[in-house]
Protein backbone atom coordinates (compact mmCIF):
# COMPACT_ATOMS: atom_id res chain seq x y z
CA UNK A 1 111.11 104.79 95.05
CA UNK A 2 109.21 106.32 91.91
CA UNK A 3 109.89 106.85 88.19
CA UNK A 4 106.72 109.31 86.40
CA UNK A 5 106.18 107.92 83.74
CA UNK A 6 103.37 110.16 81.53
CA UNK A 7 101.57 107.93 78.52
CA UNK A 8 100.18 108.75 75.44
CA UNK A 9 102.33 111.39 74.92
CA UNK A 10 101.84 111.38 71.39
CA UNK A 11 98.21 112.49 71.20
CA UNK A 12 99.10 115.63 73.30
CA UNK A 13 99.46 118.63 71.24
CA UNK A 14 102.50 119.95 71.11
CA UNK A 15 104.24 123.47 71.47
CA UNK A 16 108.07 124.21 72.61
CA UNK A 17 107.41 124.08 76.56
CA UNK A 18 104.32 121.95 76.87
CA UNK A 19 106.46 119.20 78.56
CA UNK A 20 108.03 121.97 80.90
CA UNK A 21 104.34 123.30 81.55
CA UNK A 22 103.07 120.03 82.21
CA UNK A 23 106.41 119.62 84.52
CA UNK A 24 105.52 122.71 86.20
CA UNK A 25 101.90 122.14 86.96
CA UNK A 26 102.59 118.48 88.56
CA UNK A 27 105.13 119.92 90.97
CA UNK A 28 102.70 122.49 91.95
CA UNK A 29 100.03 120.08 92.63
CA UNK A 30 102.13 117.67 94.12
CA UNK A 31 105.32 119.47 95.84
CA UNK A 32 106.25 116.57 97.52
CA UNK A 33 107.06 114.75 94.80
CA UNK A 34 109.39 117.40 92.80
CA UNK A 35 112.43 115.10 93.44
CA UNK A 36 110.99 112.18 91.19
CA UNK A 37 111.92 111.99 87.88
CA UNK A 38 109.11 112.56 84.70
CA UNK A 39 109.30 110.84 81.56
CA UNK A 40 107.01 111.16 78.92
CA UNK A 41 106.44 108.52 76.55
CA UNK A 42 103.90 106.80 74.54
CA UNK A 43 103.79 102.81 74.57
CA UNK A 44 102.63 102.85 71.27
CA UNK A 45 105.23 103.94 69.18
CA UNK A 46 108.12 103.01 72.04
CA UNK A 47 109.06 106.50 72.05
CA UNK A 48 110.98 107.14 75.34
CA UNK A 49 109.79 103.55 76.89
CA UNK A 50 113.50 102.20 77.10
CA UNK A 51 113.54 105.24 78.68
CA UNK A 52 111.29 104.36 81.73
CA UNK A 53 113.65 101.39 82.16
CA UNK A 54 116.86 103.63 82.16
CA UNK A 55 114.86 105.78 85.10
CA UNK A 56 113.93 103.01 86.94
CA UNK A 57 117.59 101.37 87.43
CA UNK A 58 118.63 104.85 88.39
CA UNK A 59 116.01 105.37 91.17
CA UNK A 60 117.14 101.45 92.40
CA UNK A 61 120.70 102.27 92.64
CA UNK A 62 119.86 105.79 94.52
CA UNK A 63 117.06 103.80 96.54
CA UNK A 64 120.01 100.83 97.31
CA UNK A 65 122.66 103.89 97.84
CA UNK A 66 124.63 104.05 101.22
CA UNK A 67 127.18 107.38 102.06
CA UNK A 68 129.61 106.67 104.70
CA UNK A 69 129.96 108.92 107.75
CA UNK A 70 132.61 110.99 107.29
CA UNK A 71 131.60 112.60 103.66
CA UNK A 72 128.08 112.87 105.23
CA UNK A 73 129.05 114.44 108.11
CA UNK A 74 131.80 117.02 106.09
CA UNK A 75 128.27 117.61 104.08
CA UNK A 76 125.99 117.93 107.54
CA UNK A 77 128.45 120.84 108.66
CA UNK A 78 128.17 122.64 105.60
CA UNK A 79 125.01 122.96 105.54
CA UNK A 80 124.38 123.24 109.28
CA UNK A 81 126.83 126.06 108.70
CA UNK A 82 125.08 127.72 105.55
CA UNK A 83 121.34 127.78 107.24
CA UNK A 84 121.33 126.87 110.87
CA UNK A 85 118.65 124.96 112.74
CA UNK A 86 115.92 127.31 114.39
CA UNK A 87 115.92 128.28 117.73
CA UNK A 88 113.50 126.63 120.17
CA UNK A 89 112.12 128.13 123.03
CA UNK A 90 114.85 130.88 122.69
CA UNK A 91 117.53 128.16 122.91
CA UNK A 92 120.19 127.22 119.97
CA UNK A 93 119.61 123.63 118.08
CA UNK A 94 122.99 121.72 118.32
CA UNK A 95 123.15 119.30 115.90
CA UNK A 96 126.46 116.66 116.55
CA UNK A 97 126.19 114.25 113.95
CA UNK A 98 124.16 112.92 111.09
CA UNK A 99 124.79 108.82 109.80
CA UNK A 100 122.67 106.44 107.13
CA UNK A 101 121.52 103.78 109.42
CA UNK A 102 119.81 102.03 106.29
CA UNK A 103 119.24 101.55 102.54
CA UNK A 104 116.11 100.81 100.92
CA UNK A 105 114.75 103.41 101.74
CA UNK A 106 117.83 105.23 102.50
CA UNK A 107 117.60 106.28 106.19
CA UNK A 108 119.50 108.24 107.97
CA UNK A 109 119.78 109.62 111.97
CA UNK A 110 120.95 113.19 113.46
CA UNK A 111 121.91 113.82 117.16
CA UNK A 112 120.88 116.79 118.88
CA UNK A 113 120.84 118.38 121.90
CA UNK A 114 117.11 119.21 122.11
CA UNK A 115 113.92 116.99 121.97
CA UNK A 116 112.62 115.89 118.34
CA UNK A 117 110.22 118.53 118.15
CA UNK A 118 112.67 121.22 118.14
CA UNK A 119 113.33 120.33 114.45
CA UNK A 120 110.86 122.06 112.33
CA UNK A 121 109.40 120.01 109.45
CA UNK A 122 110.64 123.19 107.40
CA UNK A 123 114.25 122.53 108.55
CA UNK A 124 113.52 118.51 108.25
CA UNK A 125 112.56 119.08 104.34
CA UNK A 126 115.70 121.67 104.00
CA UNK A 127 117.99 118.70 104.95
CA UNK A 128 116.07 116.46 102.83
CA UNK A 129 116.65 118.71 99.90
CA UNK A 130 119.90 119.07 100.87
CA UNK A 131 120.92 115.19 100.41
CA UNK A 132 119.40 115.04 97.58
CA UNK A 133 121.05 117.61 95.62
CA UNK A 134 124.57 116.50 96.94
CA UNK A 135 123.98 113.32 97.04
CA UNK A 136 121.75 112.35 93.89
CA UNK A 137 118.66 110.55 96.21
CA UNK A 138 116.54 111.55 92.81
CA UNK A 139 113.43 109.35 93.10
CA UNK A 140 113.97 108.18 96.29
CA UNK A 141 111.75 108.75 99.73
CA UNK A 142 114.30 109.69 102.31
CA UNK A 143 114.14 109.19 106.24
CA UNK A 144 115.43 111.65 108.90
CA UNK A 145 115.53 110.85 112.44
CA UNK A 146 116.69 112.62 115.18
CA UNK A 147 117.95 111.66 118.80
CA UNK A 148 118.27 113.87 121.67
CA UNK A 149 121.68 113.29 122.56
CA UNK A 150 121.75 112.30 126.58
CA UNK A 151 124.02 112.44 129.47
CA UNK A 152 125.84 109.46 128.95
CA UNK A 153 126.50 109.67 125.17
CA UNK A 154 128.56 113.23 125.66
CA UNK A 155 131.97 113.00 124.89
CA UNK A 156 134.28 115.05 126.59
C-alpha cells in the first residue's frame, strides 16, 4: 500500500493549478500508480503532515478491506455486462465468478472457461479499475487471478 507524500511544498512557487499540474505530470510518468493518493506538505511548517497520517490509516483499512461474495459478484456481472471480456481465438470469455481469497494485499480470484491467457492485461487492469472505483481500494495494489474452470467443478 502507498500514501505520496510530496515535501517541501512550501518553497514551490505557487499558481492556482500547480498542485493539479504537478498531479497530472506524475500520473503520466507513472500510470500505474494513478490510484495512490498525493499529498503535498512541507515538514517544516506541519502544513498538511497530520495529513500524511490521515492518508495512511485510509490506505491500511482499504489494504486490510475484505468484500464478501455476493456484493462482489452483483458488481462482477455489472461490469462483465457493461464491457465484456475479449474474444480469444474467435471464442467468447465466460467468466462464472469472481471472490477475495485474501487481505493484505487484497486478492481476489475469477473462474473462467478459457486458459489464463485469454484475459488480456487490458481487460485485467479494466477490472482492477473497476474495484477500485466501487469499492474504494485507493492506495492499495490489487491481485487478480483467474482459474480455468474444469470438468469437474461445472455445476449443472
Amino acid at each position: 500500500a502507498l500514501v505520496i507524500g510530496l515535501n517541501k511544498w512550501d518553497l514551490v512557487e505557487k499558481t492556482s493549478g500547480t498542485a493539479g499540474t504537478m498531479v497530472k505530470d506524475l500520473h503520466h510518468r507513472l500510470p500505474s500508480l494513478a490510484h495512490v493518493p498525493i499529498v503535498f506538505l512541507s515538514a517544516e511548517s506541519g502544513q498538511r503532515a497530520s495529513k500524511v497520517l490521515e492518508l495512511v490509516d485510509e490506505v491500511h483499512e482499504n489494504w486490510k478491506r475484505r468484500i464478501t461474495t455476493a456484493p462482489l459478484n452483483k458488481w462482477f456481472e455489472q461490469v462483465t455486462r457493461r464491457q465484456p471480456a475479449p474474444l480469444y481465438k474467435n471464442r467468447a470469455v465466460r467468466l462464472y465468478y469472481f471472490t477475495q481469497v485474501r487481505v493484505a494485499p487484497p486478492t481476489f480470484v475469477g473462474q473462467t472457461n478459457m486458459p489464463i491467457e485469454a484475459l488480456t492485461v487490458a481487460y485485467r487492469r479494466y477490472l482492477m479499475n473497476q474495484l477500485r472505483a466501487s469499492f474504494d481500494f485507493a492506495g492499495c495494489p490489487l491481485r487478480l487471478n483467474f482459474r480455468r474452470r474444469g470438468k469437474r467443478d461445472k455445476t449443472e
